[in-house]
PDB file of N, CA and C in Angstrom:
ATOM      1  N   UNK A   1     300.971 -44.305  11.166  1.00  0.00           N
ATOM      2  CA  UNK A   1     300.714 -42.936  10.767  1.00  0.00           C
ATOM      3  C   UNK A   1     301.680 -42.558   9.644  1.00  0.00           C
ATOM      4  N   UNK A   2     301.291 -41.994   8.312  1.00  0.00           N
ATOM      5  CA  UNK A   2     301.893 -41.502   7.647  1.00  0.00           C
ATOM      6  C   UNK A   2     301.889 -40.149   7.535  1.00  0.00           C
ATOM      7  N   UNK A   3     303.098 -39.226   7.235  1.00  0.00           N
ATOM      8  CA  UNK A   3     303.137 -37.777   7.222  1.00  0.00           C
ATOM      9  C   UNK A   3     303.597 -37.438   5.971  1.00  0.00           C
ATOM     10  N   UNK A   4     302.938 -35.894   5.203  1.00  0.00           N
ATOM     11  CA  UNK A   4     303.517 -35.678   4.161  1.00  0.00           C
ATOM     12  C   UNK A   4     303.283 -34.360   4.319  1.00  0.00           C
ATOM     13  N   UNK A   5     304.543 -33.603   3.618  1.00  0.00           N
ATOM     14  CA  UNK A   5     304.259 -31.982   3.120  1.00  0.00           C
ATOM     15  C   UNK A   5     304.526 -31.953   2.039  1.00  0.00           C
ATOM     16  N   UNK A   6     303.552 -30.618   1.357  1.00  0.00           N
ATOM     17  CA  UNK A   6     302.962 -30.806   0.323  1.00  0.00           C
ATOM     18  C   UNK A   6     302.494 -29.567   0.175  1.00  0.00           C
ATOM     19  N   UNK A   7     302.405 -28.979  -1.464  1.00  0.00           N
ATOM     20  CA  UNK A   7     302.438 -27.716  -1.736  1.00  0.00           C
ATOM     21  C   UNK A   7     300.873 -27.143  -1.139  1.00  0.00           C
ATOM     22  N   UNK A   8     301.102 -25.570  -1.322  1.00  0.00           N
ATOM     23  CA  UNK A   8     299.576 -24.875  -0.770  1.00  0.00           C
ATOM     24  C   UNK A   8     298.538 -25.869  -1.694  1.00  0.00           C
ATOM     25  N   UNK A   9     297.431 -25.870  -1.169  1.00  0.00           N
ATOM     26  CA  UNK A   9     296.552 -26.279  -1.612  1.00  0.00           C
ATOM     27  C   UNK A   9     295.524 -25.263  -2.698  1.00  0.00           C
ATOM     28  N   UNK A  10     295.131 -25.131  -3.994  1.00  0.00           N
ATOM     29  CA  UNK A  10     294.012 -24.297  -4.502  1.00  0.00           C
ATOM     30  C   UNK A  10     293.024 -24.018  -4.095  1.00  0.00           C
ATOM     31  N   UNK A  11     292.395 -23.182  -3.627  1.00  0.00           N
ATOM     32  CA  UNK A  11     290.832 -22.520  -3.080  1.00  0.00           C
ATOM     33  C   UNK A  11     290.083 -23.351  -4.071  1.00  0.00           C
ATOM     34  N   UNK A  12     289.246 -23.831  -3.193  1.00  0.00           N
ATOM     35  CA  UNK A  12     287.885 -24.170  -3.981  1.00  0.00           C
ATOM     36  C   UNK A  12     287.091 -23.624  -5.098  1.00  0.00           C
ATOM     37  N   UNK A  13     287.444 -22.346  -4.595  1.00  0.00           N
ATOM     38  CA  UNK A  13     286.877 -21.140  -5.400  1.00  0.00           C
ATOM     39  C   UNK A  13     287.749 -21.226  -7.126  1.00  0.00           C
ATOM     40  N   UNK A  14     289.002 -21.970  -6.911  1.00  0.00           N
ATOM     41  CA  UNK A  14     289.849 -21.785  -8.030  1.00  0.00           C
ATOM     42  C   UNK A  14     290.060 -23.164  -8.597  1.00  0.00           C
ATOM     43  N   UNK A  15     289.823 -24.180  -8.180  1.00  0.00           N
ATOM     44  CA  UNK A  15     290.002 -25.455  -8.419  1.00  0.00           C
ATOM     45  C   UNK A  15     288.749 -25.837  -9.259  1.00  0.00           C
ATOM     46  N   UNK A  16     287.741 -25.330  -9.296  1.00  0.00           N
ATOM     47  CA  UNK A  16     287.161 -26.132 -10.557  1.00  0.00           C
ATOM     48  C   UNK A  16     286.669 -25.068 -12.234  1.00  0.00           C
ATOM     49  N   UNK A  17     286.736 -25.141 -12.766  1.00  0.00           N
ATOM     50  CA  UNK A  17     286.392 -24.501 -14.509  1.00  0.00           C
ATOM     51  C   UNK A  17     284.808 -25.013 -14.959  1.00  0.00           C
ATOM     52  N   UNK A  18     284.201 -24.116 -15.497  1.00  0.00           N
ATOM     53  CA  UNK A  18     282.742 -24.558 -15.779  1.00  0.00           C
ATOM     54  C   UNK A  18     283.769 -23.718 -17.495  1.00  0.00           C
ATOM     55  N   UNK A  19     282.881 -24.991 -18.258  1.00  0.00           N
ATOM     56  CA  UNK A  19     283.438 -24.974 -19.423  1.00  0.00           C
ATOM     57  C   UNK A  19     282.137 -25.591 -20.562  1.00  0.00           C
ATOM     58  N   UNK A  20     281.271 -24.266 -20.840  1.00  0.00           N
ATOM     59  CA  UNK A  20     279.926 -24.820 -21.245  1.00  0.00           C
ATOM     60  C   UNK A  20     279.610 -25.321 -20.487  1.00  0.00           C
ATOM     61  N   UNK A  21     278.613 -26.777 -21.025  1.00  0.00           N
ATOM     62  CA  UNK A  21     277.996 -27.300 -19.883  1.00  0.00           C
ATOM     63  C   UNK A  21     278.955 -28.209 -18.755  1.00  0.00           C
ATOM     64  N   UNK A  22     279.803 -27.954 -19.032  1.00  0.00           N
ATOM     65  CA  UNK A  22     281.098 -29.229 -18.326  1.00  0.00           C
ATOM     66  C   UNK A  22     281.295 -28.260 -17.283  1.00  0.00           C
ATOM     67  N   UNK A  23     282.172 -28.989 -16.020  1.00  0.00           N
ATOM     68  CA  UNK A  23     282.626 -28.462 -15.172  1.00  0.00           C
ATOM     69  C   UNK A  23     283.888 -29.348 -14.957  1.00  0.00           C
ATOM     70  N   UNK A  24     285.056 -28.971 -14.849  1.00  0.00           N
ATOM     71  CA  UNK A  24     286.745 -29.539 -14.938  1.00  0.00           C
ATOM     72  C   UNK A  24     287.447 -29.007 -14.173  1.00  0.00           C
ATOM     73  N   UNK A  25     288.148 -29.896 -13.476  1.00  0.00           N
ATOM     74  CA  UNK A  25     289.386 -29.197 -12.992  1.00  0.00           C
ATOM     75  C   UNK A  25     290.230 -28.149 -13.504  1.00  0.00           C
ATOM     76  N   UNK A  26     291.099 -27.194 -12.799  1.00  0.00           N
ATOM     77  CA  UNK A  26     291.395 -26.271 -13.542  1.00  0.00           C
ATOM     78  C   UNK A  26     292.973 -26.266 -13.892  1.00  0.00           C
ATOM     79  N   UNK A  27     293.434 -25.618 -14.561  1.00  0.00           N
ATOM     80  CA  UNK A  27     294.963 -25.813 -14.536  1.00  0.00           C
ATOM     81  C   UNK A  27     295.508 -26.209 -13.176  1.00  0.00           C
ATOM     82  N   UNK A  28     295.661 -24.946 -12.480  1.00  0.00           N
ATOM     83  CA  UNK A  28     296.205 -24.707 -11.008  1.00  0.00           C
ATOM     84  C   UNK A  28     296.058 -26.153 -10.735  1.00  0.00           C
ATOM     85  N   UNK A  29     294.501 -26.671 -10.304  1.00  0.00           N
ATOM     86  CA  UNK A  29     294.448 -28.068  -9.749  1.00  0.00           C
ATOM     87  C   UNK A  29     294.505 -29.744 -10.433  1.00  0.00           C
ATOM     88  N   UNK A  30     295.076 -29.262 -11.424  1.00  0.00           N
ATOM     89  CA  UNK A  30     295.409 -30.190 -12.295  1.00  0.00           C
ATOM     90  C   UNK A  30     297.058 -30.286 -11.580  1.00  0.00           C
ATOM     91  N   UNK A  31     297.470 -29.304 -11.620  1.00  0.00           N
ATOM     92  CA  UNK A  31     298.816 -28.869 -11.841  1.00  0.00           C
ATOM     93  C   UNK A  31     299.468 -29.598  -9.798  1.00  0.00           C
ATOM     94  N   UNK A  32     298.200 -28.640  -9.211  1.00  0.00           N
ATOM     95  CA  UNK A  32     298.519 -29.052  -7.491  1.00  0.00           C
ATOM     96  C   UNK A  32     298.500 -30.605  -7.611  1.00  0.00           C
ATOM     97  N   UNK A  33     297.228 -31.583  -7.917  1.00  0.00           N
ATOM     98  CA  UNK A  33     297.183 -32.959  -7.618  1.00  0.00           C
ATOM     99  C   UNK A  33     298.419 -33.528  -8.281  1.00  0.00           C
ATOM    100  N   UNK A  34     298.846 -33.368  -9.596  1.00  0.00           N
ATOM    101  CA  UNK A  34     300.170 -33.974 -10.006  1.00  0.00           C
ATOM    102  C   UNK A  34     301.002 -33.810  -9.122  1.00  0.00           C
ATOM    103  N   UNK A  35     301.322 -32.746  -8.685  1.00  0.00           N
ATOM    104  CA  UNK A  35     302.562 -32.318  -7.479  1.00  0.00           C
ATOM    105  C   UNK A  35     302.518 -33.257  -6.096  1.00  0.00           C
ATOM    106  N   UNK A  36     301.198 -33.417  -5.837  1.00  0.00           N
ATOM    107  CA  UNK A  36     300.664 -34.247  -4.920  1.00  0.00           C
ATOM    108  C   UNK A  36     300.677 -36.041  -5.190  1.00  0.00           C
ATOM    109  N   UNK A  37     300.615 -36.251  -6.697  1.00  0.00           N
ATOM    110  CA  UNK A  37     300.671 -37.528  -6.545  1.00  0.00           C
ATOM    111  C   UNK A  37     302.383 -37.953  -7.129  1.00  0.00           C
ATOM    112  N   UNK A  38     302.946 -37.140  -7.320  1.00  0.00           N
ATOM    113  CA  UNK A  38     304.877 -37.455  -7.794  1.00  0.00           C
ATOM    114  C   UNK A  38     305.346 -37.083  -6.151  1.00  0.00           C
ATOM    115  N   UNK A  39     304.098 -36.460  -5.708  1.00  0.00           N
ATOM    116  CA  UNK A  39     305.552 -36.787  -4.203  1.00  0.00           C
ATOM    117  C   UNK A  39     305.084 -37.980  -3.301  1.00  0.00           C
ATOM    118  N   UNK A  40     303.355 -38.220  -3.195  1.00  0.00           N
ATOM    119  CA  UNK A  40     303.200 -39.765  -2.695  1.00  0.00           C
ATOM    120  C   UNK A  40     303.884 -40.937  -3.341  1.00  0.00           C
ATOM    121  N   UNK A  41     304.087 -40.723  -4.576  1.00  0.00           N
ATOM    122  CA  UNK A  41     304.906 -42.171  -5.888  1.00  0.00           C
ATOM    123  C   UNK A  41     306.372 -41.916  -5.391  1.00  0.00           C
ATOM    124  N   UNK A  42     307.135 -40.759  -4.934  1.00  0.00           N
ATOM    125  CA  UNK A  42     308.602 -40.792  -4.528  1.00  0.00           C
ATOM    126  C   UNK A  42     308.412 -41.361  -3.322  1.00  0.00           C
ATOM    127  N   UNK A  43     307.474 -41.514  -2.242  1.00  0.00           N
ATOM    128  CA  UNK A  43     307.637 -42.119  -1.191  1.00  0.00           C
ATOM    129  C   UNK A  43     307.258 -43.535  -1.635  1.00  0.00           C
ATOM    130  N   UNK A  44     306.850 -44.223  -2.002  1.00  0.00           N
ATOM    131  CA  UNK A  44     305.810 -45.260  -2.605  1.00  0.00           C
ATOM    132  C   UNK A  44     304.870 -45.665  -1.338  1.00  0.00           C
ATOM    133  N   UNK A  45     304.042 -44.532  -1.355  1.00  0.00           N
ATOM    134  CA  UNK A  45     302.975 -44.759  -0.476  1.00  0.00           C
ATOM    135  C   UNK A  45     302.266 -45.909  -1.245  1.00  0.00           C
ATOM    136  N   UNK A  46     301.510 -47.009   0.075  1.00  0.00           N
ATOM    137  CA  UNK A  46     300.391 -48.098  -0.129  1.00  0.00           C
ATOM    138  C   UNK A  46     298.694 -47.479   0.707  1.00  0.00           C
ATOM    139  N   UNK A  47     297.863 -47.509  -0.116  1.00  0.00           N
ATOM    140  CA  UNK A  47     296.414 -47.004   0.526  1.00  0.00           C
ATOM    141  C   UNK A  47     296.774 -47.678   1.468  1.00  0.00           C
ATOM    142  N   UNK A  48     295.842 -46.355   2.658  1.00  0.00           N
ATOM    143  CA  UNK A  48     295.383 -47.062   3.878  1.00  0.00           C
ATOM    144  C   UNK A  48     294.241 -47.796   3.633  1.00  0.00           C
ATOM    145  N   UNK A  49     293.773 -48.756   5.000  1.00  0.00           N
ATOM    146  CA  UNK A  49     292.277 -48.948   4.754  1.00  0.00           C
ATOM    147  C   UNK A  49     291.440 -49.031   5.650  1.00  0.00           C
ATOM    148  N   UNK A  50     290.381 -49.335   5.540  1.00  0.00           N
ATOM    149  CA  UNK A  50     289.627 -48.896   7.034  1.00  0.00           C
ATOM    150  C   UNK A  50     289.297 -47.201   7.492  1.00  0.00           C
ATOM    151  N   UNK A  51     288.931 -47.316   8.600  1.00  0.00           N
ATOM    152  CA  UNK A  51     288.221 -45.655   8.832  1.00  0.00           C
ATOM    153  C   UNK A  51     289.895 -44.852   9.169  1.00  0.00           C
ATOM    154  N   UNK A  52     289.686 -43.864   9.028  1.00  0.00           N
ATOM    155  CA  UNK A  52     290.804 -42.830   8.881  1.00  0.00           C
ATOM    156  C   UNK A  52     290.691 -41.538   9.657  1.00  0.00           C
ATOM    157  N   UNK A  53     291.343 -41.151  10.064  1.00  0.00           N
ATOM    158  CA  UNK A  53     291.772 -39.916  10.635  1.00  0.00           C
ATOM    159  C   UNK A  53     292.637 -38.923  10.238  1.00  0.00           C
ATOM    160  N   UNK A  54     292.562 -37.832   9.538  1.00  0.00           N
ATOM    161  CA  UNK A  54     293.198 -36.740   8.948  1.00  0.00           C
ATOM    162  C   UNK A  54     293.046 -35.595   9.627  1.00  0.00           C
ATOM    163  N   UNK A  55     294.933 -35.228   9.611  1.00  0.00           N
ATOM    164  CA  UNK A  55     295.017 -34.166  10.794  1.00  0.00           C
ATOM    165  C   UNK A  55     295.734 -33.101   9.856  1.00  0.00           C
ATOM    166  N   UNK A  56     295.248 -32.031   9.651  1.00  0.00           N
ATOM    167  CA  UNK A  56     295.657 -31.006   8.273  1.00  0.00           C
ATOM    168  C   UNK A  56     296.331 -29.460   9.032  1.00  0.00           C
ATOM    169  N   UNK A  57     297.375 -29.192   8.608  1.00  0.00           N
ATOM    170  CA  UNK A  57     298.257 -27.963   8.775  1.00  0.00           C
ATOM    171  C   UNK A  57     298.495 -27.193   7.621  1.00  0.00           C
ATOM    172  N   UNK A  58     297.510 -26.000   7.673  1.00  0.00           N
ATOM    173  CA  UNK A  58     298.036 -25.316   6.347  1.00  0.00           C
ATOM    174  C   UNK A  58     298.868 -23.706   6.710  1.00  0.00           C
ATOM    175  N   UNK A  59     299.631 -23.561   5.917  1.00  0.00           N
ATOM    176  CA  UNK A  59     300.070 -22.240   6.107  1.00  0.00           C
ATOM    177  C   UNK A  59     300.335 -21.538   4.689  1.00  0.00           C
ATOM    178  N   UNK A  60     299.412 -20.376   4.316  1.00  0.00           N
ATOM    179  CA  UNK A  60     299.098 -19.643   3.681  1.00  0.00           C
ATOM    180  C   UNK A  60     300.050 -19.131   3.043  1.00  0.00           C
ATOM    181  N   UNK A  61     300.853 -18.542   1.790  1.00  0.00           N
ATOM    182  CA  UNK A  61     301.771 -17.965   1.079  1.00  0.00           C
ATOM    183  C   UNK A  61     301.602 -16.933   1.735  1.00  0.00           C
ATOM    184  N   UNK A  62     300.534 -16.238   1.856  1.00  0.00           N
ATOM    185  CA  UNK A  62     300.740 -14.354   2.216  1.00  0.00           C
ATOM    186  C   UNK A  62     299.748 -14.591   3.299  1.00  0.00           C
ATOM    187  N   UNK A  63     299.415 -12.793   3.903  1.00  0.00           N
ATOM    188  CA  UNK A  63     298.499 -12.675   4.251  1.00  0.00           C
ATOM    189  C   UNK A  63     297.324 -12.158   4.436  1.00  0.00           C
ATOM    190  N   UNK A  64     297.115 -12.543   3.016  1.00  0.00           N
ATOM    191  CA  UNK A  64     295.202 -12.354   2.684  1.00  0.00           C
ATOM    192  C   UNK A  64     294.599 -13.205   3.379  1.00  0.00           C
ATOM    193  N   UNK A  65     293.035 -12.638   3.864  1.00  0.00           N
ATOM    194  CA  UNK A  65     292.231 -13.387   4.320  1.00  0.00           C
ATOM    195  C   UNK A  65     291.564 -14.579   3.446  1.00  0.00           C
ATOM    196  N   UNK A  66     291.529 -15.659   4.171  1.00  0.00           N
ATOM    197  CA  UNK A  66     291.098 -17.192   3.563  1.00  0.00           C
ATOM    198  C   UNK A  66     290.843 -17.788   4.436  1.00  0.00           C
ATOM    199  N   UNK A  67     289.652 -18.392   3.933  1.00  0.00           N
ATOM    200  CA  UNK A  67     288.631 -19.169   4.413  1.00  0.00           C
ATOM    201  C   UNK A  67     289.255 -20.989   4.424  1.00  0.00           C
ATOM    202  N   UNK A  68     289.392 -21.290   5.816  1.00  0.00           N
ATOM    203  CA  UNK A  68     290.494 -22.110   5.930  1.00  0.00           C
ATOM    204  C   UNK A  68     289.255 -23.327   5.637  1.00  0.00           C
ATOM    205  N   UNK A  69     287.944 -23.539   5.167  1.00  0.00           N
ATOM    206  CA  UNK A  69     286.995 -24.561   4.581  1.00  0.00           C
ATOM    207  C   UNK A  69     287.761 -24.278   2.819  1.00  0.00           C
ATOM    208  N   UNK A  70     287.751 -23.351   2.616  1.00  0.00           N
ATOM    209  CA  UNK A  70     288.312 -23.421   1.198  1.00  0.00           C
ATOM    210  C   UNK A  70     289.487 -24.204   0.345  1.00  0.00           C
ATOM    211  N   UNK A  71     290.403 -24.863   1.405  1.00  0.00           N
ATOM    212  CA  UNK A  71     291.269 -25.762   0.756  1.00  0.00           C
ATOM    213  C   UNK A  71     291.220 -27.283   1.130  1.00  0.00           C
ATOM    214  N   UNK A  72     290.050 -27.873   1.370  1.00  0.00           N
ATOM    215  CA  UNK A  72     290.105 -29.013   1.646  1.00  0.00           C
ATOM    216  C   UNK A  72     289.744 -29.881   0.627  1.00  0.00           C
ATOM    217  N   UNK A  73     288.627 -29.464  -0.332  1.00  0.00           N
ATOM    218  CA  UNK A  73     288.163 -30.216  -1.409  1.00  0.00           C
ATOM    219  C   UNK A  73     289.549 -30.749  -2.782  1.00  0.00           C
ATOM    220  N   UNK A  74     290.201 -29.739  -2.945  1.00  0.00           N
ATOM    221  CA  UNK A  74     290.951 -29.925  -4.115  1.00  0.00           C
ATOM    222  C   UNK A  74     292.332 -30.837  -3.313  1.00  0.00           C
ATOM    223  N   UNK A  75     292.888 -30.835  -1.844  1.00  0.00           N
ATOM    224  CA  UNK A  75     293.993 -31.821  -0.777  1.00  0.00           C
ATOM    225  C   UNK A  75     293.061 -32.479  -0.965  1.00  0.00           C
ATOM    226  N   UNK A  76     291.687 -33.254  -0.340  1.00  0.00           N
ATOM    227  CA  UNK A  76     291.531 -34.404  -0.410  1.00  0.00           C
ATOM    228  C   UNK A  76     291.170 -35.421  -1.194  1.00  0.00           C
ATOM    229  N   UNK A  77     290.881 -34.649  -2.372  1.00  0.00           N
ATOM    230  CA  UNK A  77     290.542 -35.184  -3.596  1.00  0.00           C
ATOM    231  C   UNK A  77     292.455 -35.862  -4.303  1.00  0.00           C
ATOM    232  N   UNK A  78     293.293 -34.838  -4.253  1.00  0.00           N
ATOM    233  CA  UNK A  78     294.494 -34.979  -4.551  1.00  0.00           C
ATOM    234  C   UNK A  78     295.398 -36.118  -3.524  1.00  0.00           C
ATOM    235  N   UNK A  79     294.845 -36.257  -2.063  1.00  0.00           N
ATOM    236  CA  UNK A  79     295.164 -37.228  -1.906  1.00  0.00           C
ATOM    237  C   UNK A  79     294.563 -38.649  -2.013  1.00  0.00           C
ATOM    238  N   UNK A  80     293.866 -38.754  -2.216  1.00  0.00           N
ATOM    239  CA  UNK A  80     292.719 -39.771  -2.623  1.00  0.00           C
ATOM    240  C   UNK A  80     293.210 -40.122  -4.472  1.00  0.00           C
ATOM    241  N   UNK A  81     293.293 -39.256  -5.098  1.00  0.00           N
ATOM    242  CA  UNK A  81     294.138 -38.997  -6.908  1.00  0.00           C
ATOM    243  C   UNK A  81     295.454 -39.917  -6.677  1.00  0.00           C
ATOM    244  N   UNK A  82     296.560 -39.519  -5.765  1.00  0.00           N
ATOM    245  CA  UNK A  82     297.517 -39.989  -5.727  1.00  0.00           C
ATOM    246  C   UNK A  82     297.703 -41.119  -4.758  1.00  0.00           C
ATOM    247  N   UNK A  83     296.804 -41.931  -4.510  1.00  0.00           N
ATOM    248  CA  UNK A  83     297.039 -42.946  -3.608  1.00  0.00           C
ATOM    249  C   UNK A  83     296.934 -43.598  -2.021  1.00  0.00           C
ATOM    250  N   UNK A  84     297.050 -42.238  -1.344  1.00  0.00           N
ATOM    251  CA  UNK A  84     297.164 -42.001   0.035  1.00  0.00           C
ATOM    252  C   UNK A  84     296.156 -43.052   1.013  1.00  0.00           C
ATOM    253  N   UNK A  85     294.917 -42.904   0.631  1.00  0.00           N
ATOM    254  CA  UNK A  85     293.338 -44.183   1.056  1.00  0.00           C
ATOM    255  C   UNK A  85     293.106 -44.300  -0.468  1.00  0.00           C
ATOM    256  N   UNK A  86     291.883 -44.901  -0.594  1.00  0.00           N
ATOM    257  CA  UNK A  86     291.241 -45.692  -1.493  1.00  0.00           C
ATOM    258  C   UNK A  86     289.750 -44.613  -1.729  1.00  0.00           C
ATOM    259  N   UNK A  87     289.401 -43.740  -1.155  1.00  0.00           N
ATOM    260  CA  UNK A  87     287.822 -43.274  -1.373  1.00  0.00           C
ATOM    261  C   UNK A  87     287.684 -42.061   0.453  1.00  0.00           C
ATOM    262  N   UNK A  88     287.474 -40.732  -0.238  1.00  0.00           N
ATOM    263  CA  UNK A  88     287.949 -40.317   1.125  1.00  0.00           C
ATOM    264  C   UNK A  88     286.477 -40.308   1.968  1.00  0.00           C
ATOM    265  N   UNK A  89     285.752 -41.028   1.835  1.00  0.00           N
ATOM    266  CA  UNK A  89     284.452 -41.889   3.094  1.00  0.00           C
ATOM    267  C   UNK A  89     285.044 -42.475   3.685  1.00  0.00           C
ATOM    268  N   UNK A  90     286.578 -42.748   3.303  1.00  0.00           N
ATOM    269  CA  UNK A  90     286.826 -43.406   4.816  1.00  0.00           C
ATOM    270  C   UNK A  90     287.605 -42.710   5.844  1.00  0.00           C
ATOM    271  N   UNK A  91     287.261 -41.278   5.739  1.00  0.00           N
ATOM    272  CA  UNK A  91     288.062 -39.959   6.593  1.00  0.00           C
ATOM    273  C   UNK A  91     286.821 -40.420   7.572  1.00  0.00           C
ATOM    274  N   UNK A  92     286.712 -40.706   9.067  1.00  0.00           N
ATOM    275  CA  UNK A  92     285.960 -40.509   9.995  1.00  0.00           C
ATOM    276  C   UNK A  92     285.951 -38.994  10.950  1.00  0.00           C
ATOM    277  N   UNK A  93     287.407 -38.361  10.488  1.00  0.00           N
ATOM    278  CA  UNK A  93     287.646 -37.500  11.796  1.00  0.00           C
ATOM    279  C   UNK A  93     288.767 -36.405  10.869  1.00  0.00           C
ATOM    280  N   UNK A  94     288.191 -34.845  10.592  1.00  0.00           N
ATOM    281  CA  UNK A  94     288.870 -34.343   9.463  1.00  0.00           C
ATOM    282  C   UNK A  94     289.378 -33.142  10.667  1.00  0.00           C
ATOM    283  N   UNK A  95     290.371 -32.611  10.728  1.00  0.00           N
ATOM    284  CA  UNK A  95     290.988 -31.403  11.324  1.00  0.00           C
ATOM    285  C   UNK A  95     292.059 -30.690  10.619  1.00  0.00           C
ATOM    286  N   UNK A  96     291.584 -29.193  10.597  1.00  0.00           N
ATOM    287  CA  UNK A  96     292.360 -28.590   9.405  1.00  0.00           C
ATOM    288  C   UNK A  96     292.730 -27.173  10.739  1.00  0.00           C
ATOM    289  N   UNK A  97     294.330 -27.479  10.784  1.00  0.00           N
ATOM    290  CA  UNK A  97     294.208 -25.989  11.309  1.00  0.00           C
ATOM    291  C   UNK A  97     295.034 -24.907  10.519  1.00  0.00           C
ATOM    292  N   UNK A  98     295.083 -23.683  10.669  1.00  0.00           N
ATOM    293  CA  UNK A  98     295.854 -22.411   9.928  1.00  0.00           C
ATOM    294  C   UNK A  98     296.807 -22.023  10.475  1.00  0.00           C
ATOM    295  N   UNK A  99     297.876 -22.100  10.192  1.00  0.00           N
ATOM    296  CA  UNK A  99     299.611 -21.802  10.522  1.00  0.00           C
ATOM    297  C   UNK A  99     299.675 -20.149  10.150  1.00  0.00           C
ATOM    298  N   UNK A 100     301.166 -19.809  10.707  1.00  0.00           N
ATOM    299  CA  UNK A 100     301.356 -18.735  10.087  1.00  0.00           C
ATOM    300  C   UNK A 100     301.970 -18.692   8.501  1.00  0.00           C
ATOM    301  N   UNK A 101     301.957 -17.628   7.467  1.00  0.00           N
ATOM    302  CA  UNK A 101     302.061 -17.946   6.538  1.00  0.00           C
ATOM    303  C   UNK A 101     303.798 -17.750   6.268  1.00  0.00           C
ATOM    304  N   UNK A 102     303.642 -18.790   5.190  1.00  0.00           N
ATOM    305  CA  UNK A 102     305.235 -19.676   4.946  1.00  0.00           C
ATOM    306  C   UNK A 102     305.389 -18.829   3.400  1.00  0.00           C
ATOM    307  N   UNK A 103     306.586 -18.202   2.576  1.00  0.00           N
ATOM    308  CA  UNK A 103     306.538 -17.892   1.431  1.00  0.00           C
ATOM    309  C   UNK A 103     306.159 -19.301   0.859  1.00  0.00           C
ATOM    310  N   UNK A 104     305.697 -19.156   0.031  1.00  0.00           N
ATOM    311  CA  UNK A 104     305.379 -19.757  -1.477  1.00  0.00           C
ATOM    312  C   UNK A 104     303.811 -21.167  -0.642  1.00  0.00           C
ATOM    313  N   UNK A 105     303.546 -20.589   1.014  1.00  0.00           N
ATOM    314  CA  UNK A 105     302.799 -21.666   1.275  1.00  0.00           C
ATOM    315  C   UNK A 105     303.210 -23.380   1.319  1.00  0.00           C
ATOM    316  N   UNK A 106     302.580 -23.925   2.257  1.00  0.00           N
ATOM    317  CA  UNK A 106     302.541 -25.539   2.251  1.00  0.00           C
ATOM    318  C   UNK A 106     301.519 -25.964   3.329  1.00  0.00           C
ATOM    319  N   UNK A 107     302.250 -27.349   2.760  1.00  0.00           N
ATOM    320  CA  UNK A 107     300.347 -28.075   3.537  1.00  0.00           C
ATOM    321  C   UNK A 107     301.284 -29.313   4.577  1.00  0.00           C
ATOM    322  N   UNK A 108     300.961 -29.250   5.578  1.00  0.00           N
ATOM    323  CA  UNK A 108     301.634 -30.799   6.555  1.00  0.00           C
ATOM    324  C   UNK A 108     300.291 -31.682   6.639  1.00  0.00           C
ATOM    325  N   UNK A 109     300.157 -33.101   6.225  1.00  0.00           N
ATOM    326  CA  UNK A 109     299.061 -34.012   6.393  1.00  0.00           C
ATOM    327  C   UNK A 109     299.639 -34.804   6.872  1.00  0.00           C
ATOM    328  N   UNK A 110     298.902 -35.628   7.976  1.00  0.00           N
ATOM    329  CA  UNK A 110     299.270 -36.867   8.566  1.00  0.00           C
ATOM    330  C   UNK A 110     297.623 -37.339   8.898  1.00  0.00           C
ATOM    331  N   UNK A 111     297.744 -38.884   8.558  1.00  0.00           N
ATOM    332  CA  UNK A 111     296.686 -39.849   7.891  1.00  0.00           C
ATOM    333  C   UNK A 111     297.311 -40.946   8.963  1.00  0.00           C
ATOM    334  N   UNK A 112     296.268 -41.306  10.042  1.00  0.00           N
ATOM    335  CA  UNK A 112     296.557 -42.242  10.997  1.00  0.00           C
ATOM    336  C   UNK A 112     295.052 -43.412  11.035  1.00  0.00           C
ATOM    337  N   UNK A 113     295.495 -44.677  10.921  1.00  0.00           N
ATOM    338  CA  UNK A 113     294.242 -45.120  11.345  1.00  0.00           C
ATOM    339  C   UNK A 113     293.376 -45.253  12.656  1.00  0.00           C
ATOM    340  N   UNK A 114     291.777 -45.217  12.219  1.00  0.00           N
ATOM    341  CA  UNK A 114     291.001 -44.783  13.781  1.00  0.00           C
ATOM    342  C   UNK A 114     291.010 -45.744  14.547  1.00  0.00           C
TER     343      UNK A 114
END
């Protein structure tokens, strides 16, 4: 089992840019996955492989209401960006729960194989 904390995650809602006909990542989640892959490279995480199990702790900067489906796309994409598995089809078993909120927010992930 590996564990990592790791900054709030971007809302879905904010993580992607439609740019003409393009659609791009946006600053913010440009900005979150880098943060995400310089702290997997300081650990020198190696992909897992095989089916996977991801167990997700988020706790919110403030407390506005948020839709705790809203931060999973831009974390698992960012861990998948920085190394963590190889392709996240191999998540079999995803659990995200909502903490109380922490200033400035963070995320606890731990990635165990099934």
């Amino acid at each position: 089992m590996v564990e990592f904390h790791l900054p709030y995650p971007p809302s879905v809602n904010h993580y992607w840019r439609h740019v003409g006909s393009r659609t791009l990542i946006s600053r913010g989640g440009r900005a979150f996955r880098a943060a995400v892959c310089s702290l997997l490279a300081s650990q020198g995480i190696q992909p897992l492989s095989g089916p996977l199990i991801v167990d997700v702790v988020v706790y919110p900067p403030d407390r506005r209401r948020r839709d705790i489906d809203n931060v999973q796309k831009a974390l698992l994409d960012a861990l998948q960006h920085g190394g963590a598995y190889s392709d996240d089809s191999q998540i079999v078993r995803l659990s995200i729960e909502k903490g109380q909120p922490v200033e400035g927010g963070k995320t606890i992930v731990q990635i165990r194989e099934a």
